[in-house]
C-alpha atoms as a PDB file:
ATOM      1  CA  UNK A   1     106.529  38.936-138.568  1.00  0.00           C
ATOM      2  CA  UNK A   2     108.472  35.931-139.868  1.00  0.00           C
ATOM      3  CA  UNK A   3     111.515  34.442-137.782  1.00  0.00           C
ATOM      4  CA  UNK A   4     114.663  36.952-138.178  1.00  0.00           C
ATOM      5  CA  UNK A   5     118.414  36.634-137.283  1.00  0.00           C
ATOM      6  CA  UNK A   6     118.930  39.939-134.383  1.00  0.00           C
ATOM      7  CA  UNK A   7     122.211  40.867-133.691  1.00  0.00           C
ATOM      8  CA  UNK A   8     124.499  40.094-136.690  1.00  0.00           C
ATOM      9  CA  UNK A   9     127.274  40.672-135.263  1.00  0.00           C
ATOM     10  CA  UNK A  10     127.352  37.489-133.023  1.00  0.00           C
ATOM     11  CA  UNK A  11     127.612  36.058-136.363  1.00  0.00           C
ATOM     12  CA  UNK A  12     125.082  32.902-138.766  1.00  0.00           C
ATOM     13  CA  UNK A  13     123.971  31.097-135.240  1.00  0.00           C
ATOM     14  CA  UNK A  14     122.723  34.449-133.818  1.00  0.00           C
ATOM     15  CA  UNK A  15     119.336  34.046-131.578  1.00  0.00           C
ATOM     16  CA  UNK A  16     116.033  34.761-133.547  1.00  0.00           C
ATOM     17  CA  UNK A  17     112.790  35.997-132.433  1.00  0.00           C
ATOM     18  CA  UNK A  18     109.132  36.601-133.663  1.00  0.00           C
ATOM     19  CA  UNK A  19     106.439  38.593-131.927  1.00  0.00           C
ATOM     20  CA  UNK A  20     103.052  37.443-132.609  1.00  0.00           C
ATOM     21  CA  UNK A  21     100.341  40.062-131.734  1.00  0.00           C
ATOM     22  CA  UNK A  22      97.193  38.485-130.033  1.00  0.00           C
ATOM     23  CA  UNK A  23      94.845  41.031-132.447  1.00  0.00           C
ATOM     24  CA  UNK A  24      95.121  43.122-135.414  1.00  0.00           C
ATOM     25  CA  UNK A  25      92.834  45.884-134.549  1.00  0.00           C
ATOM     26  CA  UNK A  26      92.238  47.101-130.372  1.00  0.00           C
ATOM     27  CA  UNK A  27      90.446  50.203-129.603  1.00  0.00           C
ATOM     28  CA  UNK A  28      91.744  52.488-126.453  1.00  0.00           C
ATOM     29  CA  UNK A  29      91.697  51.405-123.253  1.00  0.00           C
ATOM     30  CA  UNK A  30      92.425  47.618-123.950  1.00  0.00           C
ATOM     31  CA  UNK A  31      94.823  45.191-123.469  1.00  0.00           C
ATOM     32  CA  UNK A  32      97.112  44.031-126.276  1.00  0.00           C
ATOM     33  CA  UNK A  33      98.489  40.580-125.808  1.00  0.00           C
ATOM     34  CA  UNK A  34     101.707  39.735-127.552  1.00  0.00           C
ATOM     35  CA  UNK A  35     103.851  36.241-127.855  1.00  0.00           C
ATOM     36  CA  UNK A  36     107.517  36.788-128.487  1.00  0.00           C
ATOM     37  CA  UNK A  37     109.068  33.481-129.456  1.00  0.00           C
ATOM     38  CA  UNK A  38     113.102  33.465-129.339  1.00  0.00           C
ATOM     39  CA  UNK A  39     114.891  30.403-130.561  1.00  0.00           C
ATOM     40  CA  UNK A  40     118.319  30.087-129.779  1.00  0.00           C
ATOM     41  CA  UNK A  41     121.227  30.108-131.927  1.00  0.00           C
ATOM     42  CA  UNK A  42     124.595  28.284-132.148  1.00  0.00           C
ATOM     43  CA  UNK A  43     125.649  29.221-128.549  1.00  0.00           C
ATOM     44  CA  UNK A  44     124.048  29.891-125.172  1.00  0.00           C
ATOM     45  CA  UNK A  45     123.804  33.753-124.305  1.00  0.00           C
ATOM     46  CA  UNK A  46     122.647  35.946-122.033  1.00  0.00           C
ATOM     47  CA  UNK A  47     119.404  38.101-122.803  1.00  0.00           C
ATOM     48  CA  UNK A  48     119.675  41.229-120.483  1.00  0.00           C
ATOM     49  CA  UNK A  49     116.165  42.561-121.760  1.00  0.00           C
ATOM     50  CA  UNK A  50     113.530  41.612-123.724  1.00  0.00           C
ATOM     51  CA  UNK A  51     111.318  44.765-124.353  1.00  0.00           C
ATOM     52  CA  UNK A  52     108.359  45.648-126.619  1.00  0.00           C
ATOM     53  CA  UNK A  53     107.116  49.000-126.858  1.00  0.00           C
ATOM     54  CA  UNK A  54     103.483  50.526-128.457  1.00  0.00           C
ATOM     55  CA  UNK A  55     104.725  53.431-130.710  1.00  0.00           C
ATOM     56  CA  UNK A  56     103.418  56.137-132.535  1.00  0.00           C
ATOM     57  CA  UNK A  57     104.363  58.304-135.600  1.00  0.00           C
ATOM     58  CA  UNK A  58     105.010  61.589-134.230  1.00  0.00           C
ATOM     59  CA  UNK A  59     104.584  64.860-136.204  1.00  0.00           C
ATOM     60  CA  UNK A  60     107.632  66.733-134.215  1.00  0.00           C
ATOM     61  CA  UNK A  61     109.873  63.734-134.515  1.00  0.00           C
ATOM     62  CA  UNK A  62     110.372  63.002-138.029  1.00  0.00           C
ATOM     63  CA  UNK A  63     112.013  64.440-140.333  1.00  0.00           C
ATOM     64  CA  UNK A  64     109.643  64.225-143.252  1.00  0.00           C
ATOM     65  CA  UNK A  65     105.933  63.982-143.392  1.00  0.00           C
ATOM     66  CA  UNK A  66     105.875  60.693-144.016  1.00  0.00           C
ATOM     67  CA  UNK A  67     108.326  59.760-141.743  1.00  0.00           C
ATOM     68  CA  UNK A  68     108.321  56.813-139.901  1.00  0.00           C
ATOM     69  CA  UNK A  69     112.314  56.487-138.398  1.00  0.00           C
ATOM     70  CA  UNK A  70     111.990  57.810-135.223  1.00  0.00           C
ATOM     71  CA  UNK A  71     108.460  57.101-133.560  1.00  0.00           C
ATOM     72  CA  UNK A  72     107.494  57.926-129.959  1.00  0.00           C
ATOM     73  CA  UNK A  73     106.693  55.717-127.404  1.00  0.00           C
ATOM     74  CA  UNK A  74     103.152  55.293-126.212  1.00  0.00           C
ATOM     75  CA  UNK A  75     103.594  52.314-123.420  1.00  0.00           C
ATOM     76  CA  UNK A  76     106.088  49.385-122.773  1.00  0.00           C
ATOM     77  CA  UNK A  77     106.210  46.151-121.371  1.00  0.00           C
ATOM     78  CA  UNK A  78     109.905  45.021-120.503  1.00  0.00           C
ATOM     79  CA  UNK A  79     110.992  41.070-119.312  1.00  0.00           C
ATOM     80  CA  UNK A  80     114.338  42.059-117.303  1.00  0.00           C
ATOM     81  CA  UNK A  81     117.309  38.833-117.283  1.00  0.00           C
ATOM     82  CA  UNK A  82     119.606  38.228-117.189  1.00  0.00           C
ATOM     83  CA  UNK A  83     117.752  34.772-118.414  1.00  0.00           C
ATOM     84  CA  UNK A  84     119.938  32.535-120.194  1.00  0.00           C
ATOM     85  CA  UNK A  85     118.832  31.271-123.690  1.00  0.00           C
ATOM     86  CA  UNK A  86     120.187  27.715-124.661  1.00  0.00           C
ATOM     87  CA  UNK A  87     121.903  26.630-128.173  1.00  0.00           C
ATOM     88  CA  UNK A  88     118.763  25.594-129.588  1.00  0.00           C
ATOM     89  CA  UNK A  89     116.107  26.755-127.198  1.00  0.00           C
ATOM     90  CA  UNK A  90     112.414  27.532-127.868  1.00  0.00           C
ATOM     91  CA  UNK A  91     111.456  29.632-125.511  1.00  0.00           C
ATOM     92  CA  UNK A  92     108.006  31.558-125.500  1.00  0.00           C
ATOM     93  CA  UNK A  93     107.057  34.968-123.342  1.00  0.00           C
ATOM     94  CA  UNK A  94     103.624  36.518-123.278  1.00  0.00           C
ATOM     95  CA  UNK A  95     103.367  39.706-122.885  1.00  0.00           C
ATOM     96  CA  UNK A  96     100.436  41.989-122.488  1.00  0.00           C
ATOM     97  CA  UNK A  97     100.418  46.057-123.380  1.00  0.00           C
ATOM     98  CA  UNK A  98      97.835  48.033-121.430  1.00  0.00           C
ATOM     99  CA  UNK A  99      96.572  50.424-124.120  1.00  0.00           C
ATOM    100  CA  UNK A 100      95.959  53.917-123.180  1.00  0.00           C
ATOM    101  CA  UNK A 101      92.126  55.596-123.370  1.00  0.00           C
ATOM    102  CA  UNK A 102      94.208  58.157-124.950  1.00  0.00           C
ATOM    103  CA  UNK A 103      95.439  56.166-127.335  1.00  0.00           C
ATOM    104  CA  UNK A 104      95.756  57.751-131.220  1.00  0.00           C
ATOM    105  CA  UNK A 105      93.708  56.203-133.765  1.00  0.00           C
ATOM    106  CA  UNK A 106      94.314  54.938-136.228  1.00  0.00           C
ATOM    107  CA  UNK A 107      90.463  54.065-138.235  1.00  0.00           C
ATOM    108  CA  UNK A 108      87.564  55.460-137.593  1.00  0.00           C
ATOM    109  CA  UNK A 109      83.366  55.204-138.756  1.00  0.00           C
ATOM    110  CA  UNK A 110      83.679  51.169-139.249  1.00  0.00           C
ATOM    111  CA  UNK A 111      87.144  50.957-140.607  1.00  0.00           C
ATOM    112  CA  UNK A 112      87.824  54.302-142.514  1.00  0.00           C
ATOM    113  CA  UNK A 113      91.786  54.228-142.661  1.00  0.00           C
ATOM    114  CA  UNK A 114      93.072  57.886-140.882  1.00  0.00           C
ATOM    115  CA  UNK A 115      95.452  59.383-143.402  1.00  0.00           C
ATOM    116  CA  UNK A 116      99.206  60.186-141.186  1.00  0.00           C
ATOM    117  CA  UNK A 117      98.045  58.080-138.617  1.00  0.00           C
ATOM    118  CA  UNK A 118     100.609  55.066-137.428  1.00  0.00           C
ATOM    119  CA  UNK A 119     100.918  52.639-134.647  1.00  0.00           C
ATOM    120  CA  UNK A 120     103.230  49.408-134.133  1.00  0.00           C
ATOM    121  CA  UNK A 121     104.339  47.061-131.458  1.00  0.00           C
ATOM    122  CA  UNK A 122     108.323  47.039-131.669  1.00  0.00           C
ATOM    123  CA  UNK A 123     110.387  44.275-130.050  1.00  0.00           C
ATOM    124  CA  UNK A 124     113.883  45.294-128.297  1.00  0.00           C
ATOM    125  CA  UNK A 125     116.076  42.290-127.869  1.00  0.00           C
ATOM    126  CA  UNK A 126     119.543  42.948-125.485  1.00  0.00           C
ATOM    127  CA  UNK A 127     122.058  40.188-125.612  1.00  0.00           C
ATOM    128  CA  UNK A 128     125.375  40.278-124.460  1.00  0.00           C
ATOM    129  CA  UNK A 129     125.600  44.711-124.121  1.00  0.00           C
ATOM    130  CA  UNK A 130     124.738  44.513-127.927  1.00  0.00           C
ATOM    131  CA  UNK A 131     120.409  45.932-128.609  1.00  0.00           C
ATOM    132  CA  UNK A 132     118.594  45.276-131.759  1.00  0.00           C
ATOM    133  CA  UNK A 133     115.069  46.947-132.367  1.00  0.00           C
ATOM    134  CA  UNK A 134     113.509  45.227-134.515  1.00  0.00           C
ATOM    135  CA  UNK A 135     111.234  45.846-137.382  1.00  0.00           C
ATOM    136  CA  UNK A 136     107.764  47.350-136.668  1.00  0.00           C
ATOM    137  CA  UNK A 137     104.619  45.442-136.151  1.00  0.00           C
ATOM    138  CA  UNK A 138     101.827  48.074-137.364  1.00  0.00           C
ATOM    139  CA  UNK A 139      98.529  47.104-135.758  1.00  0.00           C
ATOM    140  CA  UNK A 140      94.660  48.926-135.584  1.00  0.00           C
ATOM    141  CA  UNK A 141      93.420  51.482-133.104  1.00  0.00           C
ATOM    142  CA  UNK A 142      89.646  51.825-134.363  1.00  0.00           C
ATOM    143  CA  UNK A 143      87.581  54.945-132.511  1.00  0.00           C
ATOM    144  CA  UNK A 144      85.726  54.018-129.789  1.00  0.00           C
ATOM    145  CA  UNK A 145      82.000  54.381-129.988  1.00  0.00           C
ATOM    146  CA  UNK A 146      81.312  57.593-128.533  1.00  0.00           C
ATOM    147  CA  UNK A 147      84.248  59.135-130.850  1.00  0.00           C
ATOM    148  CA  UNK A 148      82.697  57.492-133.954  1.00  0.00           C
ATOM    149  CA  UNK A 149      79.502  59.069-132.688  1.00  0.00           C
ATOM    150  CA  UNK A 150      81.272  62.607-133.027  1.00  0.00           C
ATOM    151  CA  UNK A 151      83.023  61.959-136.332  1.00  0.00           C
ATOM    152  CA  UNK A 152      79.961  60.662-138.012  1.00  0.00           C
ATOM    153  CA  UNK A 153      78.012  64.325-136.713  1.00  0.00           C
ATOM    154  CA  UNK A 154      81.183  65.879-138.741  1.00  0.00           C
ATOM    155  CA  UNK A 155      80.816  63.626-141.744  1.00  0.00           C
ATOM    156  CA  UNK A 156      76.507  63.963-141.944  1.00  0.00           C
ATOM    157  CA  UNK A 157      77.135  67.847-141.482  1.00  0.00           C
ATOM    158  CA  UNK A 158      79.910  67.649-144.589  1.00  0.00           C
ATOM    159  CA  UNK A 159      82.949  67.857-142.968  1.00  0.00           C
ATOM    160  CA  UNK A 160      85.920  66.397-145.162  1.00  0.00           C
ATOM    161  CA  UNK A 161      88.658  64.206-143.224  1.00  0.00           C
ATOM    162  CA  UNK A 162      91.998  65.449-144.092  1.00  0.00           C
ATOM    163  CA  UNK A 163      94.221  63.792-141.892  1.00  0.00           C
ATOM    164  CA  UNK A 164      95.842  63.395-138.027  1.00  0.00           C
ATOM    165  CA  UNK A 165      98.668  64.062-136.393  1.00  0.00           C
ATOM    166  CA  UNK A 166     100.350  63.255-133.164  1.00  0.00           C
ATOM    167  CA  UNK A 167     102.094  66.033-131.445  1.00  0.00           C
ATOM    168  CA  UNK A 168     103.972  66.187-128.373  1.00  0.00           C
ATOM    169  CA  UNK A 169     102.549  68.402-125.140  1.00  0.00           C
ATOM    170  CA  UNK A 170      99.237  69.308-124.432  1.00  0.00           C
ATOM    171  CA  UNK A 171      97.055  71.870-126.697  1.00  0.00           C
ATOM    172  CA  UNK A 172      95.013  74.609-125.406  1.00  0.00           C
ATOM    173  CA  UNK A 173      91.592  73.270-123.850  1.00  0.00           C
ATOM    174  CA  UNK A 174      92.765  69.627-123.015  1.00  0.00           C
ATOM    175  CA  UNK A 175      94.356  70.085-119.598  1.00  0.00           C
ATOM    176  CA  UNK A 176      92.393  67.016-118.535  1.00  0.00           C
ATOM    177  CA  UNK A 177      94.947  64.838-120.802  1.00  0.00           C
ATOM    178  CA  UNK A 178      96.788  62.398-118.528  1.00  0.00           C
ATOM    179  CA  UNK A 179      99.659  61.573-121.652  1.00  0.00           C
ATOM    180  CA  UNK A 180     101.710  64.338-122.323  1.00  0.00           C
ATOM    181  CA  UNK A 181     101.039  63.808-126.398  1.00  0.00           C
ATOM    182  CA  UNK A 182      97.627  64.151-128.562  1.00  0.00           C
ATOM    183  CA  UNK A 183      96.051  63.689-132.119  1.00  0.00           C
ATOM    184  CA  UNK A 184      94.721  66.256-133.823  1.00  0.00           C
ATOM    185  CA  UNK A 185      91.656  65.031-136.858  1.00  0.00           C
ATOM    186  CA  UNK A 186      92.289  67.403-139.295  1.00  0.00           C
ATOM    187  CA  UNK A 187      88.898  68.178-141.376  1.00  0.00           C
ATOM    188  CA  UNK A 188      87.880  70.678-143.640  1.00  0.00           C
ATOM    189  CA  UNK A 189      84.836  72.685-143.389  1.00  0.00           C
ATOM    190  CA  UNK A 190      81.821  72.401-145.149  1.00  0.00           C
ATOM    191  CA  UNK A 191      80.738  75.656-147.203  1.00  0.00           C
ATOM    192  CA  UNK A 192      77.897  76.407-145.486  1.00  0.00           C
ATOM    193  CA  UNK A 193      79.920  77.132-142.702  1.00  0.00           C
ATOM    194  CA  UNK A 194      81.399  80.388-144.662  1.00  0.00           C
ATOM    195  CA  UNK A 195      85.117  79.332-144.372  1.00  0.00           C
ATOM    196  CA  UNK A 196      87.370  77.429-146.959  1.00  0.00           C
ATOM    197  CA  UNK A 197      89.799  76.745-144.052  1.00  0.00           C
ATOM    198  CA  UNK A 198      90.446  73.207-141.731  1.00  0.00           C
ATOM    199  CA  UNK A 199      89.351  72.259-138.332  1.00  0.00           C
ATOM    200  CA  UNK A 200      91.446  70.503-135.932  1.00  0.00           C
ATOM    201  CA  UNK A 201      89.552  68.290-133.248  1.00  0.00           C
ATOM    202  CA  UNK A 202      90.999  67.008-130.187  1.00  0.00           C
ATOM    203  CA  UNK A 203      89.606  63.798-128.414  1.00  0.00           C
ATOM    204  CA  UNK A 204      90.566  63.156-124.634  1.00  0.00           C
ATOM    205  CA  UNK A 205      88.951  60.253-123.934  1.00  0.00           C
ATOM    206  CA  UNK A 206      88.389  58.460-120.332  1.00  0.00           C
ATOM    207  CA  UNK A 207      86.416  55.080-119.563  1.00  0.00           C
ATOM    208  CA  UNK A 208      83.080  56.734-118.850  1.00  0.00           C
ATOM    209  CA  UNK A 209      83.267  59.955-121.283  1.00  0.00           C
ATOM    210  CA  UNK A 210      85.561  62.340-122.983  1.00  0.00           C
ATOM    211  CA  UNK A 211      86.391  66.239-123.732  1.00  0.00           C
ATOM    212  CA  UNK A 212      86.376  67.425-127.010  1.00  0.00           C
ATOM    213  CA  UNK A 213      88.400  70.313-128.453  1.00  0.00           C
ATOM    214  CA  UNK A 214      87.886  72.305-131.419  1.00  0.00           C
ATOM    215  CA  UNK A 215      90.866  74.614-132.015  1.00  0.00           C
ATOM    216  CA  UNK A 216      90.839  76.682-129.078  1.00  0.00           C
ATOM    217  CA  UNK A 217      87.197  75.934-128.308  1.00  0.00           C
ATOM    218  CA  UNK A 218      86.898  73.348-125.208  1.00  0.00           C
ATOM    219  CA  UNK A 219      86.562  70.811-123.508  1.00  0.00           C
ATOM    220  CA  UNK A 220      83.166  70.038-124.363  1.00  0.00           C
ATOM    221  CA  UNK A 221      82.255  66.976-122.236  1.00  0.00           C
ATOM    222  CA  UNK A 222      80.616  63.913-124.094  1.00  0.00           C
ATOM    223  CA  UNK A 223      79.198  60.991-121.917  1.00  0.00           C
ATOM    224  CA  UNK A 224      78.891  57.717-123.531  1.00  0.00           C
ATOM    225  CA  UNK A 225      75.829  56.855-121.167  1.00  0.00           C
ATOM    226  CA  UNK A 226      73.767  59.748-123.072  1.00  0.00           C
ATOM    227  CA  UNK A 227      75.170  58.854-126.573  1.00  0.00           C
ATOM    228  CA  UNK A 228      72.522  59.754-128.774  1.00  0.00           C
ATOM    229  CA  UNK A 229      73.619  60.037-132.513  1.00  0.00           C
ATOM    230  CA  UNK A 230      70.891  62.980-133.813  1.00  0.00           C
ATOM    231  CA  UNK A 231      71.257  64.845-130.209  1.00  0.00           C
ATOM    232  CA  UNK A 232      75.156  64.697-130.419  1.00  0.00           C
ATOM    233  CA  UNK A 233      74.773  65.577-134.216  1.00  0.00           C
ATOM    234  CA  UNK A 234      72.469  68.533-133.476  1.00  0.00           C
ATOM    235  CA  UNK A 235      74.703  69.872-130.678  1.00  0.00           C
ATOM    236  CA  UNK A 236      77.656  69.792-132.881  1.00  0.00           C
ATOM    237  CA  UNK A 237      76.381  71.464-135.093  1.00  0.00           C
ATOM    238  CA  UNK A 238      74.849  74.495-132.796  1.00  0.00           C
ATOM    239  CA  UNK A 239      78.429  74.319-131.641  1.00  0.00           C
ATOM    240  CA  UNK A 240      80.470  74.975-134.790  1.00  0.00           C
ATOM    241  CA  UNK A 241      77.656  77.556-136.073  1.00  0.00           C
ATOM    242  CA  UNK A 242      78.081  79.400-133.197  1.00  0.00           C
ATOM    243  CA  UNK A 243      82.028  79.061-132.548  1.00  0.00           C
ATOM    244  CA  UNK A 244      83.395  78.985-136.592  1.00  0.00           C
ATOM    245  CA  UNK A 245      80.420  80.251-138.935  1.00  0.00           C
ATOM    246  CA  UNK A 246      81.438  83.524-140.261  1.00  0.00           C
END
């Protein structure tokens, strides 16, 4: 994000700012590292906060499906002043976001781009009782291994990625979830399943292993120490044979 004038009103001199993310693509459970540069304007004022915050595109919070004006947040960092920025000044803060293992996704399989799927860092500057949010700083969330493993069982036994979606609460089957939100992988099923209809998969992941849910079906507990791509594959498909196949 190039420098930016925040907070018009305090008139041409206004303080500027640029957050710099330390990667473009994270997967859950790391750290995202973030350098906010403000430079100040015509006048010394006071910053009251300087906040960034990971968001998400929400299905129950927009207004359209494509929405994008009103995202949810997934974790913040906030640098509390009052700290006085000079006329002038370069000043630098690093930040760094501690990324859910819950965290929605965003790609998946090697960089397959998860239609409806959004995350951003955005950077809330407070000066003088007056806020700006500024723009939106989308970033990557690829799958972790053990949920690549999974999708790739769904792709090698013809499963067709729709899309995902974020939703707000906790679905039937994940009451291990720790966030209070998830993301549902919309996919279609394969023929030979007898059903012309979608499946919507639930991932609640953990460091060592994580549940997943198949519309009501779950948890089914996956543990990335016994990751084994035709096993998992297999299973899967026992699973949805004997759950779905009409």
């Amino acid at each position: 994000m190039a420098f930016r004038k925040f907070l018009s009103s305090l008139g041409i001199n206004a303080p500027e700012v640029e957050t710099v993310l330390g990667s473009s693509a994270v997967r859950p459970g790391d750290v995202l590292e973030a350098t906010v540069q403000l430079r100040g304007g015509g006048a010394d004022v006071e910053v009251e906060r300087l906040r960034l915050d990971v968001v998400t595109r929400a299905e129950d919070r927009e207004e359209t499906e494509t929405g994008w004006a009103n995202p949810m947040t997934i974790v913040s960092a906030v640098v509390d002043g009052p700290l006085t920025l000079h006329a002038g000044e370069n000043r630098t803060e690093r930040i760094a976001l501690q990324l859910p293992w819950e965290m929605p996704l965003t790609h998946v399989l090697g960089g397959r781009r998860l239609r409806g799927a959004r995350v951003a860092v955005r950077t809330e500057l407070a000066i003088d009782n007056s806020v700006d949010r500024g723009d939106f700083d989308e970033f990557e969330v690829h799958a972790l291994p053990a949920q690549d493993a999974i999708l790739k069982a769904y792709a090698d036994l013809g499963f067709r990625f729709d899309e995902a979606e974020v939703k707000l609460g906790t679905p039937t089957g994940a009451h291990n979830s720790k966030v209070g939100y998830w993301q549902e992988i919309e996919t279609w099923f394969p023929p030979e399943y007898g059903r012309g209809d979608q499946l919507e998969s639930v991932f609640v992941a953990r460091a060592d292993s994580l549940d997943l849910v198949t519309g009501q079906s779950g948890p089914h507990l996956f543990t990335y120490a016994e990751q084994d791509q035709d096993a998992w594959t297999k299973r899967i498909d026992e699973h949805m044979r004997k759950t779905f196949m009409r």
